[in-house]
N, C-alpha and C. Protein backbone atom coordinates (compact mmCIF):
# COMPACT_ATOMS: atom_id res chain seq x y z
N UNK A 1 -78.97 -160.55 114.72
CA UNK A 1 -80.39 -160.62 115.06
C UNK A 1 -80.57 -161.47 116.30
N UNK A 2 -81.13 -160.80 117.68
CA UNK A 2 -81.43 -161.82 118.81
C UNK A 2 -83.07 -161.95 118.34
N UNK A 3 -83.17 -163.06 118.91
CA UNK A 3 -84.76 -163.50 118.77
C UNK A 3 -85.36 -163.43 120.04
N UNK A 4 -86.98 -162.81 119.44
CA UNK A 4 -87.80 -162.16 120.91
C UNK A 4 -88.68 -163.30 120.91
N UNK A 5 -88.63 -163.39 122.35
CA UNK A 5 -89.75 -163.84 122.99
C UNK A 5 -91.16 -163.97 123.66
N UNK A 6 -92.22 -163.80 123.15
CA UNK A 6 -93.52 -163.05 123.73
C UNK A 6 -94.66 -164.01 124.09
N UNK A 7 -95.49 -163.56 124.15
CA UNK A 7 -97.14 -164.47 124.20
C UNK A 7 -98.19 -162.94 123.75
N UNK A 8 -98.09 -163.34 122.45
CA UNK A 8 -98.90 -162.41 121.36
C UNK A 8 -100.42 -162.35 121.78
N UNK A 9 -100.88 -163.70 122.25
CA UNK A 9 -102.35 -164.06 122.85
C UNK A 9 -102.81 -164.41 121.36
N UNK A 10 -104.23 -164.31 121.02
CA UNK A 10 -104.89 -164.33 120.01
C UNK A 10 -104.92 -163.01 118.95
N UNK A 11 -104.87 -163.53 117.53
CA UNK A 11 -104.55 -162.80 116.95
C UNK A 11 -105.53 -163.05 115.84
N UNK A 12 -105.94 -162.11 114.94
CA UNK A 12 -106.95 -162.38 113.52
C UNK A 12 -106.15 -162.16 112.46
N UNK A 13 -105.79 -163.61 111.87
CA UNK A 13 -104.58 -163.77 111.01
C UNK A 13 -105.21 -164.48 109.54
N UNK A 14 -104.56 -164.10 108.25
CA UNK A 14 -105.32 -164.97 107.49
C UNK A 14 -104.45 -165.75 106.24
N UNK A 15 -105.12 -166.49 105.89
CA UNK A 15 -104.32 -168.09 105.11
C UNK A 15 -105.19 -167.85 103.87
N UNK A 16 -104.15 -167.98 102.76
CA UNK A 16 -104.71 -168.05 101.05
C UNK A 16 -104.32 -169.83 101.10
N UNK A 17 -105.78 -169.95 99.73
CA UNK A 17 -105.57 -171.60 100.08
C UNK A 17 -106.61 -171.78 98.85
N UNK A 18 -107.03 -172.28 97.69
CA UNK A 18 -107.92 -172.52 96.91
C UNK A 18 -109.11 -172.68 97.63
N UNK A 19 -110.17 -172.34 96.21
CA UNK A 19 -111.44 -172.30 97.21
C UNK A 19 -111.98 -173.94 97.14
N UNK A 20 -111.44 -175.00 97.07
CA UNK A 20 -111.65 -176.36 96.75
C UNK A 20 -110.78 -176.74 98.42
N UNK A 21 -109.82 -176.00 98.70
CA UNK A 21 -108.94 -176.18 99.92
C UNK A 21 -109.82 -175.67 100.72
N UNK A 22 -110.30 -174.65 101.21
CA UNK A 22 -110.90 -173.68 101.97
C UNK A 22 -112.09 -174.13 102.51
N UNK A 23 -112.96 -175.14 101.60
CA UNK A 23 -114.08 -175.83 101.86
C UNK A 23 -113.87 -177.04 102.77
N UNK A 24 -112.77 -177.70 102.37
CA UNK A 24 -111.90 -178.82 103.15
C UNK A 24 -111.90 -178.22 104.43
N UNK A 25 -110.87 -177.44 104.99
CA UNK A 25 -110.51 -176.80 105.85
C UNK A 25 -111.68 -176.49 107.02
N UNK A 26 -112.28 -175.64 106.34
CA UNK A 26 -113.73 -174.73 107.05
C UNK A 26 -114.74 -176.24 107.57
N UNK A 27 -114.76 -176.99 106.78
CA UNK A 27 -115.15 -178.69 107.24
C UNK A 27 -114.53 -179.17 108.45
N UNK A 28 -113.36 -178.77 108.16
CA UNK A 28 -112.42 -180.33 109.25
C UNK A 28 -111.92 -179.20 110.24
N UNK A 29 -110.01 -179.02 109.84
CA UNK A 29 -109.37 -178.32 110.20
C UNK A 29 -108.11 -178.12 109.55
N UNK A 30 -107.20 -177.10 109.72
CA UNK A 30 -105.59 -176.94 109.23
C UNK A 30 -105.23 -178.15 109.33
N UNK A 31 -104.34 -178.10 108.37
CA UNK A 31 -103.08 -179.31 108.76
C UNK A 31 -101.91 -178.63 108.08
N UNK A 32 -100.93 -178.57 109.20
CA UNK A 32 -99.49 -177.97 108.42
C UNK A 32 -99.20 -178.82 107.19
N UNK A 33 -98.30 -177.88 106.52
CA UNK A 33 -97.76 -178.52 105.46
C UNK A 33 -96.40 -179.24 105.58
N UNK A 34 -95.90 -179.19 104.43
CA UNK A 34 -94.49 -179.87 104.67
C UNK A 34 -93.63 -179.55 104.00
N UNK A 35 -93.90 -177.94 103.55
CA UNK A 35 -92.74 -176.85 102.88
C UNK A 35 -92.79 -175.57 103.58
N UNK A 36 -92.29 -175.07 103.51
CA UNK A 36 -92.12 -173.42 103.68
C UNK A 36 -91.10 -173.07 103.83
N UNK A 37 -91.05 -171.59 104.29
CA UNK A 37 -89.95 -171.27 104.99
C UNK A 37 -88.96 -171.62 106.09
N UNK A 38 -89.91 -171.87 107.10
CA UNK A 38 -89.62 -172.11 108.59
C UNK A 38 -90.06 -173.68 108.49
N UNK A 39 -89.97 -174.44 107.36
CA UNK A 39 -90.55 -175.87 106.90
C UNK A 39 -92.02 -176.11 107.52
N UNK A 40 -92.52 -176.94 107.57
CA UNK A 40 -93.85 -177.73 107.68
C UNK A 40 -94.86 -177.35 108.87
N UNK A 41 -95.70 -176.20 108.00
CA UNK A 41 -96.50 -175.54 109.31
C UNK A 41 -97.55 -174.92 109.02
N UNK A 42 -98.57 -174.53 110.02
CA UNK A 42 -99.89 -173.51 109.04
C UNK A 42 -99.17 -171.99 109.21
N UNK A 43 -99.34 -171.72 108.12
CA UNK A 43 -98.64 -169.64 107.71
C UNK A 43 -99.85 -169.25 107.65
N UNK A 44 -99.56 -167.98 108.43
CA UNK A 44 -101.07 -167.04 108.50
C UNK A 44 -99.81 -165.79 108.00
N UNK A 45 -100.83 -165.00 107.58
CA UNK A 45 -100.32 -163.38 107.57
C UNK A 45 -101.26 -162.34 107.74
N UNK A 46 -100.73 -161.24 108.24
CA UNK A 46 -101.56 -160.59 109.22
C UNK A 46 -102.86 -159.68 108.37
N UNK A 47 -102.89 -160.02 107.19
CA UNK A 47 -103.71 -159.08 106.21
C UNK A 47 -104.60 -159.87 105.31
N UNK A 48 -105.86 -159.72 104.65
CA UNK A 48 -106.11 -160.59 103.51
C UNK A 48 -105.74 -160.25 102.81
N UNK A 49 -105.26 -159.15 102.36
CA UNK A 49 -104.34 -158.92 100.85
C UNK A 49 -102.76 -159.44 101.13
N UNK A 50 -102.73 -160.46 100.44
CA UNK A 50 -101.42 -161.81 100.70
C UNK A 50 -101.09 -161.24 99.36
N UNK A 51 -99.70 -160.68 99.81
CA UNK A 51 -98.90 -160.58 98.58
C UNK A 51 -98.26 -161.46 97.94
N UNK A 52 -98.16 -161.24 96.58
CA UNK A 52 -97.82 -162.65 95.54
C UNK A 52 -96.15 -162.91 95.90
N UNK A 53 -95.92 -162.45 96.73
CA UNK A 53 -94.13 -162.21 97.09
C UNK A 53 -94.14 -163.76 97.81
N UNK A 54 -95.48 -163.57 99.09
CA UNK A 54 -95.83 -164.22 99.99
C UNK A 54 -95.95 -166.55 99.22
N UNK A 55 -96.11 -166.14 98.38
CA UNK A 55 -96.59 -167.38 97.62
C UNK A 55 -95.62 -168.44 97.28
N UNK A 56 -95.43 -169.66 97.18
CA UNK A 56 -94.41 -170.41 97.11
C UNK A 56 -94.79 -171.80 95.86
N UNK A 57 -93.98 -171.88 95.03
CA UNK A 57 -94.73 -173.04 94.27
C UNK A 57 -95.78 -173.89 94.92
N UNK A 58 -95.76 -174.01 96.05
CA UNK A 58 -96.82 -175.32 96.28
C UNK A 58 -98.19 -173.95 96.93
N UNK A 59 -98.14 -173.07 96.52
CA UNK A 59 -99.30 -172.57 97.05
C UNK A 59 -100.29 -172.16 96.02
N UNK A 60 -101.57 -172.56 96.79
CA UNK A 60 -102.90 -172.60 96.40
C UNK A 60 -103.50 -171.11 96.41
N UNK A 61 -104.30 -170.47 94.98
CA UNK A 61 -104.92 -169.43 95.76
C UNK A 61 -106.66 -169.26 95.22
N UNK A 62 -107.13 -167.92 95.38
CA UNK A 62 -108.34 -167.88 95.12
C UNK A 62 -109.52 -167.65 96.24
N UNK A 63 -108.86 -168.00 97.68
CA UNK A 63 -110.03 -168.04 98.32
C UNK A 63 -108.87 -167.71 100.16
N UNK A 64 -109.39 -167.21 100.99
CA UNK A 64 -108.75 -166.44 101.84
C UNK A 64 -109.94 -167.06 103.17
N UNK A 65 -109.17 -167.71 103.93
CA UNK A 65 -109.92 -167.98 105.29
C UNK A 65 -109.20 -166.84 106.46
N UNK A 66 -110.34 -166.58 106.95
CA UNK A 66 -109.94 -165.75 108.33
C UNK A 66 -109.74 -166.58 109.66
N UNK A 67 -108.97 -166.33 110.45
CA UNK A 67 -108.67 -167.17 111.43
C UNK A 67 -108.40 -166.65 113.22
N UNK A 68 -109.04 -166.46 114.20
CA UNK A 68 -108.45 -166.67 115.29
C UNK A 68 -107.45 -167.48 115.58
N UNK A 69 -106.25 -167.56 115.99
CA UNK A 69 -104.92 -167.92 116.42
C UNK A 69 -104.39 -167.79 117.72
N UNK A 70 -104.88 -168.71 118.86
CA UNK A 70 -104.01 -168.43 119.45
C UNK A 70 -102.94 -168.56 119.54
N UNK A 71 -101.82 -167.68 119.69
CA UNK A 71 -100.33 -167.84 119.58
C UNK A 71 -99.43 -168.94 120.43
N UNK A 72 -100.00 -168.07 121.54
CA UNK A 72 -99.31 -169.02 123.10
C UNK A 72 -97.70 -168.95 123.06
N UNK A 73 -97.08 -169.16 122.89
CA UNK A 73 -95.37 -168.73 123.50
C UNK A 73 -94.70 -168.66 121.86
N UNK A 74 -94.78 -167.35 121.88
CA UNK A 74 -93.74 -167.20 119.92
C UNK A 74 -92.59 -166.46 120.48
N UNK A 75 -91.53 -167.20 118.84
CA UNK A 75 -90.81 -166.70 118.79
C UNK A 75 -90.42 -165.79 117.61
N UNK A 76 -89.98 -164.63 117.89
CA UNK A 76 -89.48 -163.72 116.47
C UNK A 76 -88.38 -164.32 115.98
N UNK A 77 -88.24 -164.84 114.82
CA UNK A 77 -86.95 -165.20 114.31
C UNK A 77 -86.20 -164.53 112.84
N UNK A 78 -84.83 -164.58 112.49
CA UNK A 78 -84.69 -163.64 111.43
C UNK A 78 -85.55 -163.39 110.44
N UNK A 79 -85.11 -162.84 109.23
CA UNK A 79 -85.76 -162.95 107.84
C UNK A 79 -85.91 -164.61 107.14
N UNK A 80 -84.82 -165.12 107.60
CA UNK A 80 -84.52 -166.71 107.00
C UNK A 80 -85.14 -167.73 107.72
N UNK A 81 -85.56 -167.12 108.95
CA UNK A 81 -86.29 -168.13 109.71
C UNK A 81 -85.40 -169.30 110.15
N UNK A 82 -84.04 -168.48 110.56
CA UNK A 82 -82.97 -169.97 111.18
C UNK A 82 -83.08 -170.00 112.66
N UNK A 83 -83.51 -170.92 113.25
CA UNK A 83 -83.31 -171.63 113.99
C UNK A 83 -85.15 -171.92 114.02
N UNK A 84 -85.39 -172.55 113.20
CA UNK A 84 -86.94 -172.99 113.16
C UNK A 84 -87.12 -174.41 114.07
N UNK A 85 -86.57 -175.32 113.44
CA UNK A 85 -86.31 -176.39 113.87
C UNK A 85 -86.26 -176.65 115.54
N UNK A 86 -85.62 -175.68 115.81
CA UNK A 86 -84.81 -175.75 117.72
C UNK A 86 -86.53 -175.03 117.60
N UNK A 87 -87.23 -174.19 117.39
CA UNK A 87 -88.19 -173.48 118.00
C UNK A 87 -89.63 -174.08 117.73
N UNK A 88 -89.74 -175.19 117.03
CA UNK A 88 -91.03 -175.76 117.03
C UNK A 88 -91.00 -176.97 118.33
N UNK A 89 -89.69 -177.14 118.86
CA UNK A 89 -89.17 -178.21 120.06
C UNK A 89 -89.92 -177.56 121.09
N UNK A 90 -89.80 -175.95 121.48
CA UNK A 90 -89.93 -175.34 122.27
C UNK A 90 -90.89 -174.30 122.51
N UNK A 91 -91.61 -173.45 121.27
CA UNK A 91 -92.74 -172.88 121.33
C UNK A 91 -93.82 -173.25 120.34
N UNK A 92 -95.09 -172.68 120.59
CA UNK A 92 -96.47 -172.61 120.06
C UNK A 92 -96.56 -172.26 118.73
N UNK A 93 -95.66 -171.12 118.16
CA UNK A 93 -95.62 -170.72 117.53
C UNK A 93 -94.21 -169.54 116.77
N UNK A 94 -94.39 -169.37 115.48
CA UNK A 94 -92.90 -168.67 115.07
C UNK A 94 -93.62 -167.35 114.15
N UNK A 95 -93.05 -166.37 114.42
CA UNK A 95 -93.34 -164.83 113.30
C UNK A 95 -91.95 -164.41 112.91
N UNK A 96 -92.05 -164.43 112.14
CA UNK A 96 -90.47 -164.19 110.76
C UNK A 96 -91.30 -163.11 109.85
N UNK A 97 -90.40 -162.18 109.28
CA UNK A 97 -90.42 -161.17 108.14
C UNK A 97 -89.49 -161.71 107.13
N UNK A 98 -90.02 -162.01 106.48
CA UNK A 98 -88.91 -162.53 105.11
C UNK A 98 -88.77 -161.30 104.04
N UNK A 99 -89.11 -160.49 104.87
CA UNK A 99 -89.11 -158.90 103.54
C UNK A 99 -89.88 -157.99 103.11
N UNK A 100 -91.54 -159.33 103.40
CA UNK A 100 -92.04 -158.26 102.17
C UNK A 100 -93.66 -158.25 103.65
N UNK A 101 -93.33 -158.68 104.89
CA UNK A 101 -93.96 -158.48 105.81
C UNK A 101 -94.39 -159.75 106.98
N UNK A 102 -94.80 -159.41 107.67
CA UNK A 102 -94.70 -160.36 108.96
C UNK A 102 -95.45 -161.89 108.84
N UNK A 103 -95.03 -162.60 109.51
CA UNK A 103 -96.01 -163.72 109.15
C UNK A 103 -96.02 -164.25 110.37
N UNK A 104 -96.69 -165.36 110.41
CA UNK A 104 -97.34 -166.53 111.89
C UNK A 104 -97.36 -167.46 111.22
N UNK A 105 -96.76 -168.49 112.00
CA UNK A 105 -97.21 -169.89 111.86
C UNK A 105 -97.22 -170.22 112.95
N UNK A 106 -97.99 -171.96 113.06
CA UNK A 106 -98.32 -172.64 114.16
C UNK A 106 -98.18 -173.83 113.72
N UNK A 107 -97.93 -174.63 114.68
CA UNK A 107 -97.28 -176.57 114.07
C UNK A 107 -98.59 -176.54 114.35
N UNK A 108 -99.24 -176.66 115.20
CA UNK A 108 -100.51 -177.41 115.64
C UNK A 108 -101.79 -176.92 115.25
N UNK A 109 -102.74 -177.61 114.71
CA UNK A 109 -104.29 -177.07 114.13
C UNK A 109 -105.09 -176.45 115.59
N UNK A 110 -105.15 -177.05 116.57
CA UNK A 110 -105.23 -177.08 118.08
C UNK A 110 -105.05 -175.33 118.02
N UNK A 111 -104.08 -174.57 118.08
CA UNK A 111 -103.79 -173.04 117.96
C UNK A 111 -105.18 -172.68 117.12
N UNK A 112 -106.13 -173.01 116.45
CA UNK A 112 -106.76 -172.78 115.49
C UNK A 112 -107.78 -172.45 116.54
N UNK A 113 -108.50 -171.51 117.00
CA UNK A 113 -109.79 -171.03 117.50
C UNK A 113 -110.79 -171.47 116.78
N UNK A 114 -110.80 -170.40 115.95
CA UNK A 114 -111.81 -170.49 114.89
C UNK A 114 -111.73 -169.99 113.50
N UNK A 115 -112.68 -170.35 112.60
CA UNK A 115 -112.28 -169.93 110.71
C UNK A 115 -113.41 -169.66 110.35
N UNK A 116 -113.41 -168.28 109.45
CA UNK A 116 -114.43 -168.58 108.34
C UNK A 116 -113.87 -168.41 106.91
N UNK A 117 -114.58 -168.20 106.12
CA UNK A 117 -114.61 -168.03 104.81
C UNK A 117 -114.31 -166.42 104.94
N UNK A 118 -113.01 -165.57 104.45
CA UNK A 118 -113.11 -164.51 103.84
C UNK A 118 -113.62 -163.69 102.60
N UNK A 119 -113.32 -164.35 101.57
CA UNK A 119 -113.24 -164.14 100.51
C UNK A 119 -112.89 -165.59 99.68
């Protein structure tokens, strides 16, 4: 697997998150986490129907924010999301397929345009 390089621009991406989280959020702003795949970051995926595949013990659900994203310099990386680490040094953002469909993250809340309440 070589990893691509792009500038996706802005994208309408969306984040499952309790609706007790979502209120927080829609208030303030994201703040990465400090698990995942690609470790400690905000995950968007490109759909509001977030498959339960998509979900990880520490995840919250119930309530679905919509999001403008700007991307700004991503990288495609495998299914495993290896070389995450070297790529948060160097780009805006990372999109990995772990299987069950594409995802986005962003280290920085700053990438965050704008949010509302989906669902």
């Amino acid at each position: 697997f070589e990893p691509v390089v792009s500038e996706p621009g802005v994208k309408t991406l969306y984040h499952e998150t309790s609706p007790e989280a979502a209120e927080k959020i829609l208030k303030s702003s994201f703040r990465p986490g400090s698990s995942g795949w690609c470790g400690g970051a905000i995950y968007f995926y490109t759909s509001p129907r977030i498959p339960k595949s998509k979900l990880g013990p520490d995840s919250q659900t119930g309530a679905v924010i919509q999001a403008e994203v700007d991307l700004g310099t991503n990288i495609q990386l495998d299914s495993k999301c290896e070389g995450a680490d070297d790529a948060r040094k160097k780009y805006d953002s990372v999109s990995f397929n772990p299987g069950d469909g594409l995802e986005y993250l962003v280290f920085s809340p700053d990438r965050v345009i704008s949010m509302s309440r989906f669902s």
